[in-house]
PDB file of N, CA and C in Angstrom:
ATOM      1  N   UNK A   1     -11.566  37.908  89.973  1.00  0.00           N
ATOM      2  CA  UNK A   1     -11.749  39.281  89.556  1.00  0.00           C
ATOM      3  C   UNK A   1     -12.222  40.096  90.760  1.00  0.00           C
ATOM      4  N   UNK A   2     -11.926  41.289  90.777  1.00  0.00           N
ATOM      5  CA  UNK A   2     -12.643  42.359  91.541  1.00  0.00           C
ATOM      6  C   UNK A   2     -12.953  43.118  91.192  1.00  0.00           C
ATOM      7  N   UNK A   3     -13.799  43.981  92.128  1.00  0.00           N
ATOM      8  CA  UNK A   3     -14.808  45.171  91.314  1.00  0.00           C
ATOM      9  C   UNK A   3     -14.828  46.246  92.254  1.00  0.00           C
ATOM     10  N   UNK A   4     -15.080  47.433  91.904  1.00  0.00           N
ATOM     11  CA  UNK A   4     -15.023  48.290  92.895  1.00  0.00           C
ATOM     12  C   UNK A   4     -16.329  49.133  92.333  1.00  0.00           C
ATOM     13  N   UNK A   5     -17.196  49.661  93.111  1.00  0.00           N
ATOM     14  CA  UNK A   5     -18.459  50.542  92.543  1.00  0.00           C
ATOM     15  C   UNK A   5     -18.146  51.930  93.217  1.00  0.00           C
ATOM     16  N   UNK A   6     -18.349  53.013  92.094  1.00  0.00           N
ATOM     17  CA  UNK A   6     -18.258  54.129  92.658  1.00  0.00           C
ATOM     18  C   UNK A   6     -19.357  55.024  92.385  1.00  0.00           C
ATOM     19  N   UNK A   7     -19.411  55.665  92.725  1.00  0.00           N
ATOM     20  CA  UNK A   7     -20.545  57.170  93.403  1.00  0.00           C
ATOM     21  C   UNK A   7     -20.104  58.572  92.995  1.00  0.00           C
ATOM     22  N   UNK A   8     -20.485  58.801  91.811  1.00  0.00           N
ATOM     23  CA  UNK A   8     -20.222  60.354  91.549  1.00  0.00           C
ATOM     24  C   UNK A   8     -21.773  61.412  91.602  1.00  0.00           C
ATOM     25  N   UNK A   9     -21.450  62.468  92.369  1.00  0.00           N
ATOM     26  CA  UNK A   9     -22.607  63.765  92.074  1.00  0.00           C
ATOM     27  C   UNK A   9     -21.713  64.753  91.324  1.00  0.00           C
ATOM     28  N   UNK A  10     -22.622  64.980  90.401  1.00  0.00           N
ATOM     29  CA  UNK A  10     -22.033  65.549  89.519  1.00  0.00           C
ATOM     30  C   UNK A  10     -22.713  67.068  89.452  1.00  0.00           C
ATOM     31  N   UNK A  11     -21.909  68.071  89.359  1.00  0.00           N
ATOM     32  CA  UNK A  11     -22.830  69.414  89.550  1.00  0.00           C
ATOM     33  C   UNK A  11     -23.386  69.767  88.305  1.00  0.00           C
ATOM     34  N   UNK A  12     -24.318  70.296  88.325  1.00  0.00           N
ATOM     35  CA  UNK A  12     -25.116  71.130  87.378  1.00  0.00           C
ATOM     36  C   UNK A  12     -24.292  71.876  85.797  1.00  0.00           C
ATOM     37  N   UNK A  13     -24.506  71.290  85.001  1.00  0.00           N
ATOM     38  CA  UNK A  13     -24.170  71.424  83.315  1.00  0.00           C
ATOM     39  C   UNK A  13     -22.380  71.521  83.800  1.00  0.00           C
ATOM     40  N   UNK A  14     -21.939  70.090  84.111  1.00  0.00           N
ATOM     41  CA  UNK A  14     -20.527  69.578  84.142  1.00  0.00           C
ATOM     42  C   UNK A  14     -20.438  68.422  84.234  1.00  0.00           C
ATOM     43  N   UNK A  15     -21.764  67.879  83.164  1.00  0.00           N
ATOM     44  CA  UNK A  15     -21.779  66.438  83.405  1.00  0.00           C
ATOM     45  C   UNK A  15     -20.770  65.772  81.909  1.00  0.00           C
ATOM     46  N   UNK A  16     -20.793  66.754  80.628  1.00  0.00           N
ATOM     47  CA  UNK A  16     -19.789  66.452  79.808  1.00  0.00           C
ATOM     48  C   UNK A  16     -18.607  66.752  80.133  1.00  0.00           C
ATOM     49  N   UNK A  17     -18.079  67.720  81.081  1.00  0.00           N
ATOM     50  CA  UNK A  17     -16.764  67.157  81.478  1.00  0.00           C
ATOM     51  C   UNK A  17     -16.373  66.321  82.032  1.00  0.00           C
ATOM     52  N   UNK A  18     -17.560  65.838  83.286  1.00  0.00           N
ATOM     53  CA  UNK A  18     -17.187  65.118  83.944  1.00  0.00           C
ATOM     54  C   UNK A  18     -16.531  63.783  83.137  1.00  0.00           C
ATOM     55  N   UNK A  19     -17.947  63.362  82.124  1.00  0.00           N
ATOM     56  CA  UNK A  19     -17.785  62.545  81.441  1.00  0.00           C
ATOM     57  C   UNK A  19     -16.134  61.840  80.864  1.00  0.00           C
ATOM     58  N   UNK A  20     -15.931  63.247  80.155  1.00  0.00           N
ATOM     59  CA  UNK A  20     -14.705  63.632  79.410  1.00  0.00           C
ATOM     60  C   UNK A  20     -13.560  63.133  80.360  1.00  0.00           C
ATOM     61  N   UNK A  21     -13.528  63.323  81.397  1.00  0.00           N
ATOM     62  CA  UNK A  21     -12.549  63.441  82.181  1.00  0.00           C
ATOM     63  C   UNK A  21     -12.392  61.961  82.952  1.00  0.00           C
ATOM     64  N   UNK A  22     -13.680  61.005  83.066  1.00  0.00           N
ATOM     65  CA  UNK A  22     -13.913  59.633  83.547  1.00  0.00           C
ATOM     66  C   UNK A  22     -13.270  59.021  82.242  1.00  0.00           C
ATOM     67  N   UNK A  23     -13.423  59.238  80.666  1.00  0.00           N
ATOM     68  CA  UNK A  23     -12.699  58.548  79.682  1.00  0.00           C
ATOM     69  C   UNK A  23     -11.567  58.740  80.036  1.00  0.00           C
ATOM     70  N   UNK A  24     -11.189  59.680  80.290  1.00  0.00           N
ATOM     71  CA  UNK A  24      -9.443  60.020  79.751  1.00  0.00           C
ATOM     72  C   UNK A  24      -8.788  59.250  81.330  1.00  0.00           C
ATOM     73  N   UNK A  25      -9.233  59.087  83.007  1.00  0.00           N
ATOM     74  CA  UNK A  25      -8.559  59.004  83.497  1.00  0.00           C
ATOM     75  C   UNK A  25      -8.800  57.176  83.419  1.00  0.00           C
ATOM     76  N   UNK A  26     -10.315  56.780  83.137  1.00  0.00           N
ATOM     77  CA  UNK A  26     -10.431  55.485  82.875  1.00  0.00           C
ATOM     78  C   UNK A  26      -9.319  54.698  82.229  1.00  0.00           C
ATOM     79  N   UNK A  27      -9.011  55.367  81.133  1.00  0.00           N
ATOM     80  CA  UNK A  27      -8.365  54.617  79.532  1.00  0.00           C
ATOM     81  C   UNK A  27      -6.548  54.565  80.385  1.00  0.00           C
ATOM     82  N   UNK A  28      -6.413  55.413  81.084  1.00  0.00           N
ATOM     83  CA  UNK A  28      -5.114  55.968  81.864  1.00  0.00           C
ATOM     84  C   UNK A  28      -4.607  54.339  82.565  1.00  0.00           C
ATOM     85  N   UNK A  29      -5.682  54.586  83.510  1.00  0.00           N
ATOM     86  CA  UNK A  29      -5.689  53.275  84.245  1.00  0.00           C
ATOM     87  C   UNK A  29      -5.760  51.754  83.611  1.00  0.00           C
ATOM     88  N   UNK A  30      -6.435  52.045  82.694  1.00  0.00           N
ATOM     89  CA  UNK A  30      -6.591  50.486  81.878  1.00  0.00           C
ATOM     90  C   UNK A  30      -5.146  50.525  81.206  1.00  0.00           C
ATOM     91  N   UNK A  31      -4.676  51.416  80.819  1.00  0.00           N
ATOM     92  CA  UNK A  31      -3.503  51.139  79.937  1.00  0.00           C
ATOM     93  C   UNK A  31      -2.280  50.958  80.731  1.00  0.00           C
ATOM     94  N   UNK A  32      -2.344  51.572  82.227  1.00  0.00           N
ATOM     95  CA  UNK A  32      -0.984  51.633  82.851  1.00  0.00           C
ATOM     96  C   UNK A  32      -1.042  51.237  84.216  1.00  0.00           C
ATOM     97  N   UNK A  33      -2.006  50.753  84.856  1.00  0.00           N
ATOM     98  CA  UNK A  33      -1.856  50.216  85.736  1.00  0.00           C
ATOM     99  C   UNK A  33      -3.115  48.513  85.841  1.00  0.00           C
ATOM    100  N   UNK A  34      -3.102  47.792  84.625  1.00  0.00           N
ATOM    101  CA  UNK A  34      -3.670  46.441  84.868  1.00  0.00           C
ATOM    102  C   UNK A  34      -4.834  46.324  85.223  1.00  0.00           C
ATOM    103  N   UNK A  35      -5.774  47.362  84.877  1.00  0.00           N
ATOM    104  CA  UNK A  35      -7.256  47.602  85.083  1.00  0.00           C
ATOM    105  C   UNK A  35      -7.941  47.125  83.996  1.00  0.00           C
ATOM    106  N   UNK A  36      -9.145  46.139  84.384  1.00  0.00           N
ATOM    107  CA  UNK A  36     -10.076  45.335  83.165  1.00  0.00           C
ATOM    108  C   UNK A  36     -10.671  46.385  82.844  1.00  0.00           C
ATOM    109  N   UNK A  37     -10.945  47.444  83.002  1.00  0.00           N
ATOM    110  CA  UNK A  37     -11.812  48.600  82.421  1.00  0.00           C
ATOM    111  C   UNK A  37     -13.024  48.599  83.464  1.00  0.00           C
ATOM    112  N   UNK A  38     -13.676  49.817  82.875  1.00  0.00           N
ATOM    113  CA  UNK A  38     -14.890  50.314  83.673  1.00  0.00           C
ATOM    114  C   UNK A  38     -16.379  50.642  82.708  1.00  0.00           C
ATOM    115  N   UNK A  39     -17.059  50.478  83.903  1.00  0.00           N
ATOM    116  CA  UNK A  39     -18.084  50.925  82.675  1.00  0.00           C
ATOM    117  C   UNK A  39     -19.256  51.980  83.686  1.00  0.00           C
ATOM    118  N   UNK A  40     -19.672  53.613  83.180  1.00  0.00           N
ATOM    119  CA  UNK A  40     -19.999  54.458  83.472  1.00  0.00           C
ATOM    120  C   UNK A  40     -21.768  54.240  83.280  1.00  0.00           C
ATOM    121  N   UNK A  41     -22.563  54.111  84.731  1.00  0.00           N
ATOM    122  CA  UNK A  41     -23.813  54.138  84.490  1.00  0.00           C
ATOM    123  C   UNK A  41     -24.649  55.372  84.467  1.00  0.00           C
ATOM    124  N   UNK A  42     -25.490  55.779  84.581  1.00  0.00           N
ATOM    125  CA  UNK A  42     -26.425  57.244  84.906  1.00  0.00           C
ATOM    126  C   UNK A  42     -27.576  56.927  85.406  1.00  0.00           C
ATOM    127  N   UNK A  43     -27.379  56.952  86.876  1.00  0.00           N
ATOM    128  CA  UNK A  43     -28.042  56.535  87.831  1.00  0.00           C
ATOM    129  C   UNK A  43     -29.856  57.439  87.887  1.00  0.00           C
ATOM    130  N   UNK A  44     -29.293  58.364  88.006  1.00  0.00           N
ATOM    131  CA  UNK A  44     -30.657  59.828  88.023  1.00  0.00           C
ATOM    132  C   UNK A  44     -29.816  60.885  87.576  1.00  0.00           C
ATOM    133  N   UNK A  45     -30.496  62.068  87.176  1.00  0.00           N
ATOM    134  CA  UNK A  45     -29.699  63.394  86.900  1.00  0.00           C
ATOM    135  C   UNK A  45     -28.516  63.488  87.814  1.00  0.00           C
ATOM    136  N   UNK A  46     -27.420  63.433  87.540  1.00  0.00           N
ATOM    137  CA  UNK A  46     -26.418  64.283  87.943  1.00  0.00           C
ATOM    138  C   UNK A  46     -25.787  63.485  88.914  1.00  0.00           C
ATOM    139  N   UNK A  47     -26.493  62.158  88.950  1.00  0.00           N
ATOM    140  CA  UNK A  47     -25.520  61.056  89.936  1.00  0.00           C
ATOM    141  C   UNK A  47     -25.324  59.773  88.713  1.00  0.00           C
ATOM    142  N   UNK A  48     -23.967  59.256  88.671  1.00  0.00           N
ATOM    143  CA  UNK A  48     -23.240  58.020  88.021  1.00  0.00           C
ATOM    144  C   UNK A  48     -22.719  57.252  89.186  1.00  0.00           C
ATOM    145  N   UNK A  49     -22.665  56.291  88.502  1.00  0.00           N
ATOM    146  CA  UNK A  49     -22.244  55.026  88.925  1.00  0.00           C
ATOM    147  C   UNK A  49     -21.565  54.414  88.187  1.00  0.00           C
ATOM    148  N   UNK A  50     -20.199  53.890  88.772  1.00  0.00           N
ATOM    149  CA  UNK A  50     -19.180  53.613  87.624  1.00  0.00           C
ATOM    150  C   UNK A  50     -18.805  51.806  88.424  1.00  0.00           C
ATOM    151  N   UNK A  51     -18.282  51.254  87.475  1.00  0.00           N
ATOM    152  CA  UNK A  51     -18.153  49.413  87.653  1.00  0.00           C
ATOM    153  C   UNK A  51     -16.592  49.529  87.273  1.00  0.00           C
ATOM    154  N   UNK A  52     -15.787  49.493  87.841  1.00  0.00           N
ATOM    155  CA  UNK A  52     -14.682  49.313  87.654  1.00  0.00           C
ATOM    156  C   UNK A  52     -14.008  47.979  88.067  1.00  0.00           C
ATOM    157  N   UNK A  53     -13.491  47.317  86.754  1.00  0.00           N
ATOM    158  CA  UNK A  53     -13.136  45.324  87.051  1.00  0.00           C
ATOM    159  C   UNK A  53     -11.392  45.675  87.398  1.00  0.00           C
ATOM    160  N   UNK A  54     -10.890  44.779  88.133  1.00  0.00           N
ATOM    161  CA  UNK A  54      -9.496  44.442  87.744  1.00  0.00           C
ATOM    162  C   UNK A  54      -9.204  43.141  88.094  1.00  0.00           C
ATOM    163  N   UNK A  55      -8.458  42.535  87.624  1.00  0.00           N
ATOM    164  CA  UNK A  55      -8.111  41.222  87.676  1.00  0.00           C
ATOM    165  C   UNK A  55      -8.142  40.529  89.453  1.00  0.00           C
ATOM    166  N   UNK A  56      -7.553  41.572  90.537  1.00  0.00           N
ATOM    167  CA  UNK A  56      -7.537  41.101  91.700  1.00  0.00           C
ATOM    168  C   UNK A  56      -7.156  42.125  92.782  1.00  0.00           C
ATOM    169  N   UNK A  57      -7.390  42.044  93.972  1.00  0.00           N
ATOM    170  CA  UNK A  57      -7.613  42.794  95.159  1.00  0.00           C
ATOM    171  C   UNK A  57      -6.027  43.550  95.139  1.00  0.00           C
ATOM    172  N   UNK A  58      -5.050  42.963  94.773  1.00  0.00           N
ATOM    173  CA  UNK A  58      -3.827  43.125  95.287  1.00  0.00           C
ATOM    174  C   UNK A  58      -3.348  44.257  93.775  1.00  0.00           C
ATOM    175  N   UNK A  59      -3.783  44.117  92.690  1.00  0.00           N
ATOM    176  CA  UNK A  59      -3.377  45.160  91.735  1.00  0.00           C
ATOM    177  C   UNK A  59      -4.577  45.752  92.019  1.00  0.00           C
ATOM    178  N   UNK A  60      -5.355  45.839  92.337  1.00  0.00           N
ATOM    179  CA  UNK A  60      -6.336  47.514  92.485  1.00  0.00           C
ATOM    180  C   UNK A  60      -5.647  48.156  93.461  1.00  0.00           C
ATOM    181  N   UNK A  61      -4.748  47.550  94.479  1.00  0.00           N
ATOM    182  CA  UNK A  61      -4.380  48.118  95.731  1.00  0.00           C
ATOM    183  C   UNK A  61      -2.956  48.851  95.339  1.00  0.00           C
ATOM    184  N   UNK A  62      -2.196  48.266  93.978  1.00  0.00           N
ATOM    185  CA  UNK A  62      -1.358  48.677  94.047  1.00  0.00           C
ATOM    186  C   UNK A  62      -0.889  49.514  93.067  1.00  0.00           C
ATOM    187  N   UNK A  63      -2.009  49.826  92.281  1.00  0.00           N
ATOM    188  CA  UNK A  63      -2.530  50.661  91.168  1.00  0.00           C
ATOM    189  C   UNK A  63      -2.199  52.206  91.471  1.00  0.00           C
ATOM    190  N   UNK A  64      -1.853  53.034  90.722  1.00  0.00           N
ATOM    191  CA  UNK A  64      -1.453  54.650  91.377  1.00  0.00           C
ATOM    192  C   UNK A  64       0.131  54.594  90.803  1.00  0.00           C
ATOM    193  N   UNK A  65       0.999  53.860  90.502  1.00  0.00           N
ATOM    194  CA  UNK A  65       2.646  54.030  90.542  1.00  0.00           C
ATOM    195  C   UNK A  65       3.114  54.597  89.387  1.00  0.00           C
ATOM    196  N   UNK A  66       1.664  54.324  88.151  1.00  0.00           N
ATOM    197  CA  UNK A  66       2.909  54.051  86.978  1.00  0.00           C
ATOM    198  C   UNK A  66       2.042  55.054  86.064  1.00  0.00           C
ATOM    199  N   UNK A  67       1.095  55.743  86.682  1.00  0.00           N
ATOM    200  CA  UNK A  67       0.246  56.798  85.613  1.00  0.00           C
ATOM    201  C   UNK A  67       1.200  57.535  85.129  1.00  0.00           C
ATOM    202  N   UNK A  68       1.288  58.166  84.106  1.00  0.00           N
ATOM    203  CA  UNK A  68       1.571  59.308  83.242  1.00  0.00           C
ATOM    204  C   UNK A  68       1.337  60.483  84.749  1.00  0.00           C
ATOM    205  N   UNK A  69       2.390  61.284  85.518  1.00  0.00           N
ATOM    206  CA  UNK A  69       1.399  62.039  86.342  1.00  0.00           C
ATOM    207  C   UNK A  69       0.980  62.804  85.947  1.00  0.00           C
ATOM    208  N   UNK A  70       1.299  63.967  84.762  1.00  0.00           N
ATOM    209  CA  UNK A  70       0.728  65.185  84.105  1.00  0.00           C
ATOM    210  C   UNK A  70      -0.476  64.590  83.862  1.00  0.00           C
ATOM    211  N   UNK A  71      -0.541  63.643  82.835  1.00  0.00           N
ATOM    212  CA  UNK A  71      -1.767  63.384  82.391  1.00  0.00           C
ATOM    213  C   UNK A  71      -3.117  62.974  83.289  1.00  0.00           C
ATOM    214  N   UNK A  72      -2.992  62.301  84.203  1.00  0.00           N
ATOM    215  CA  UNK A  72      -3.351  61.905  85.351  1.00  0.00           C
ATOM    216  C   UNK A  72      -3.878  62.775  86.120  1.00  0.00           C
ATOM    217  N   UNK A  73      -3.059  63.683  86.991  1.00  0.00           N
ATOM    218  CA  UNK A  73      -3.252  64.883  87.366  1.00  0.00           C
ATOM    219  C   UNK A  73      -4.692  65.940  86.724  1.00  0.00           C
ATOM    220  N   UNK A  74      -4.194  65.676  85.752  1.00  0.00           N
ATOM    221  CA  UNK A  74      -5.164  66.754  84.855  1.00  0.00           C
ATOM    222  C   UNK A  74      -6.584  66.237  84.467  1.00  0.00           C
ATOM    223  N   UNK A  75      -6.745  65.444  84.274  1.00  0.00           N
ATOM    224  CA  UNK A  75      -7.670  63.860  84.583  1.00  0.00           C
ATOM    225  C   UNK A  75      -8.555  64.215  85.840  1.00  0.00           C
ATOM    226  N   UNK A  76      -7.999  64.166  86.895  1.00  0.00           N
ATOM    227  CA  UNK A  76      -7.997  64.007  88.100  1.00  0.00           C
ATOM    228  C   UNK A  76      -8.771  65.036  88.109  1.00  0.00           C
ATOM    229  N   UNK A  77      -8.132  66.176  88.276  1.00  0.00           N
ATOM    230  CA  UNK A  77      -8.613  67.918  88.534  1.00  0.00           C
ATOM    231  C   UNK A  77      -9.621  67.700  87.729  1.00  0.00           C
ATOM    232  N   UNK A  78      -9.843  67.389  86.827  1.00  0.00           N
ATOM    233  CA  UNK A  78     -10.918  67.983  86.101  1.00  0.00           C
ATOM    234  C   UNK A  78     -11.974  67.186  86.676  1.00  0.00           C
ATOM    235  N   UNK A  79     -11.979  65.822  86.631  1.00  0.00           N
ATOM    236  CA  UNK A  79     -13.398  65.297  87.558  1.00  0.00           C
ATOM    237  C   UNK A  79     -13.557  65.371  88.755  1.00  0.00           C
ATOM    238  N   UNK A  80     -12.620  65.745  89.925  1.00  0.00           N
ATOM    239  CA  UNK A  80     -13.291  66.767  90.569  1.00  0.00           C
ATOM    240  C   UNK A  80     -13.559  68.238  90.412  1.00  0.00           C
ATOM    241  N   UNK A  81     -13.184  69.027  89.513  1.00  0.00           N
ATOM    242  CA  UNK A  81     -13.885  69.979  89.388  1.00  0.00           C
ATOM    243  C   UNK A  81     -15.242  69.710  88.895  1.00  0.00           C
ATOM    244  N   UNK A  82     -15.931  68.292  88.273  1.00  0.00           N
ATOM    245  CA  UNK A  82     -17.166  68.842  87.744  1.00  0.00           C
ATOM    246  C   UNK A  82     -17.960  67.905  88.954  1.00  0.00           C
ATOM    247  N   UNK A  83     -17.819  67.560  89.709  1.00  0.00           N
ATOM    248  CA  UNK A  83     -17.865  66.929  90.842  1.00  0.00           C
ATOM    249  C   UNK A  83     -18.791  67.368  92.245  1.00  0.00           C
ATOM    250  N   UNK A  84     -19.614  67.160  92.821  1.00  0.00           N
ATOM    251  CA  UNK A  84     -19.519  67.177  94.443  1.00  0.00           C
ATOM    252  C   UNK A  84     -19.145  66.929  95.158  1.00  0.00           C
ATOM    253  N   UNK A  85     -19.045  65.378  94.905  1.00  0.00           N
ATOM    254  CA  UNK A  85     -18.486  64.370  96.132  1.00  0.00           C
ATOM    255  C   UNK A  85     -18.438  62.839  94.970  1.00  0.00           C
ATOM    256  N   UNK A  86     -17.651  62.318  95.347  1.00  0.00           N
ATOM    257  CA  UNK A  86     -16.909  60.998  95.015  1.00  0.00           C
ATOM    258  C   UNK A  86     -16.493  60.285  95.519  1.00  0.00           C
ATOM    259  N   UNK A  87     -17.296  59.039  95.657  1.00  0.00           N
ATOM    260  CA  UNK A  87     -17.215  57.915  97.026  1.00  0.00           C
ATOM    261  C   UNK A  87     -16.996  56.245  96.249  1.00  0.00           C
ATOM    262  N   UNK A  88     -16.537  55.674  96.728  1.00  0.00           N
ATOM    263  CA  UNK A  88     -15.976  54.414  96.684  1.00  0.00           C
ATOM    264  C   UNK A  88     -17.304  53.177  97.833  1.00  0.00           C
ATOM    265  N   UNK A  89     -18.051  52.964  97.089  1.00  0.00           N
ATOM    266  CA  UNK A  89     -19.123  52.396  97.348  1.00  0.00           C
ATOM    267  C   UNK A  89     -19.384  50.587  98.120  1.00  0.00           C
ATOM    268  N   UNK A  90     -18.396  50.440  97.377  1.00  0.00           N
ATOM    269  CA  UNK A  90     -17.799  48.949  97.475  1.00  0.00           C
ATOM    270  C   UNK A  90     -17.022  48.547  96.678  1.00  0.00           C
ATOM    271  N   UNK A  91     -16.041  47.527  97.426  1.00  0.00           N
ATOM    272  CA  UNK A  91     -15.376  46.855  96.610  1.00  0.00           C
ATOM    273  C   UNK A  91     -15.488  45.124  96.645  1.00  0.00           C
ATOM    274  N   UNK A  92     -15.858  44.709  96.263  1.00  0.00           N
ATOM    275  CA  UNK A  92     -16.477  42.699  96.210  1.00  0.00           C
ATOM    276  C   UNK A  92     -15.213  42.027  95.228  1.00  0.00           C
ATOM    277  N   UNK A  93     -15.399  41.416  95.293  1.00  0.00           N
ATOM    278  CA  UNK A  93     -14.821  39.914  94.792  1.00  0.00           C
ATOM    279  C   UNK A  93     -16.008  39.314  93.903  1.00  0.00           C
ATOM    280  N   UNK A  94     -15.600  39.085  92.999  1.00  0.00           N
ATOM    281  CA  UNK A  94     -16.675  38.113  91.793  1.00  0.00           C
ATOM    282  C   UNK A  94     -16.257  36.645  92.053  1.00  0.00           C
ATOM    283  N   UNK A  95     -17.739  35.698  92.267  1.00  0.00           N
ATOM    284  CA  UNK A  95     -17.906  34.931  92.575  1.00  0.00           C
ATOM    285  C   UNK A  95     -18.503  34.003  91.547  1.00  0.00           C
ATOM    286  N   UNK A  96     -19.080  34.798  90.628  1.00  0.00           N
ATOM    287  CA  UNK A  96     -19.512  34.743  89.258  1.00  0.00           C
ATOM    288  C   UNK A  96     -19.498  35.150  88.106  1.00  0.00           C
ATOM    289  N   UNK A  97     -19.637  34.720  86.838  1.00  0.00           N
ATOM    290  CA  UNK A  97     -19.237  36.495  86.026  1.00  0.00           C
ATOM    291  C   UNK A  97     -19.889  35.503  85.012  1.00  0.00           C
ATOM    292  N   UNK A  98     -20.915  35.819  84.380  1.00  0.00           N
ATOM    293  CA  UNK A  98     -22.273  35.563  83.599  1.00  0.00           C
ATOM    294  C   UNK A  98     -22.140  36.481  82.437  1.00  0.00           C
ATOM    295  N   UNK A  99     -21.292  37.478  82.515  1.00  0.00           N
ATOM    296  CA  UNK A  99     -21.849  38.456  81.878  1.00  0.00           C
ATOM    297  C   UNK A  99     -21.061  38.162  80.070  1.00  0.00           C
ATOM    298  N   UNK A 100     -21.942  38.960  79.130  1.00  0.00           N
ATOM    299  CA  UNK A 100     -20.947  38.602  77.997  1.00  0.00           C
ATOM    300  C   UNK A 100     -20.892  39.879  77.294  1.00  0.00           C
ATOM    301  N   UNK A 101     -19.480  39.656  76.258  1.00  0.00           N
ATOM    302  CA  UNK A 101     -18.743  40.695  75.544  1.00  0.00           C
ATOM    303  C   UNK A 101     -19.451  40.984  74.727  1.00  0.00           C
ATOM    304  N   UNK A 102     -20.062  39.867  73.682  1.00  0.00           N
ATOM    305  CA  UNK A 102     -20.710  39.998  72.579  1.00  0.00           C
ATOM    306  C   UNK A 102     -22.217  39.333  73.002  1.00  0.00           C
ATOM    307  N   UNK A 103     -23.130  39.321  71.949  1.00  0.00           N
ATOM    308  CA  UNK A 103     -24.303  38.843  71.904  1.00  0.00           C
ATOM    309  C   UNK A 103     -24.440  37.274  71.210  1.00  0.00           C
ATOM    310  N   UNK A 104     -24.994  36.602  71.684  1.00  0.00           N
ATOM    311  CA  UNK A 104     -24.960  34.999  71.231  1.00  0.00           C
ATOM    312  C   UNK A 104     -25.819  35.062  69.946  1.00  0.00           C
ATOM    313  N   UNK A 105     -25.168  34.469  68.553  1.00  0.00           N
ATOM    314  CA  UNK A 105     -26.392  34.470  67.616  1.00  0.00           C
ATOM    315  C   UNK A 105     -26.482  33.359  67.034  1.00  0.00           C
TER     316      UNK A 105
END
């Protein structure tokens, strides 16, 4: 698996679009280009941190071909419009994965 961590500042009362706009381009990607999904943290006011899985180095790389582009596009624009800056933090390789879907009962 791989992971990529990203870095959003988000400007001042555009944090529900932003939001809005991380579902819609998230769900984009999971559905059309082979993405395990993501998951959106809230680091401090107005900065997120997003966990984005995909199966391997070579489909995150080759991810971009097959979006919807209208939809995408519009996706796009909108989280950078609610945006400052948007950075790509790291990308690792899982070496482990501990983590679980459900809760053990």
């Amino acid at each position: 698996m791989y992971i990529i961590l990203y870095s959003f500042q988000v400007k001042p009362k555009q944090e529900q679009n932003f939001i809005a706009a991380w579902k819609d381009l998230t769900n984009l990607i999971y559905k059309y280009e082979g993405s395990l999904g993501s998951r959106l943290h809230k680091q401090k006011e107005y900065q997120y941190i997003a966990y984005a899985q995909w199966p391997d180095a070579s489909t995150f790389k080759a991810s971009g071909e097959n979006l919807p582009k209208q939809e995408a596009d519009t996706a796009r624009s909108l989280m950078r419009a609610a945006c400052e800056k948007i950075e790509i933090l790291q990308e690792l390789d899982v070496v482990e994965d501990l983590l679980k879907t459900k809760p053990n009962h």
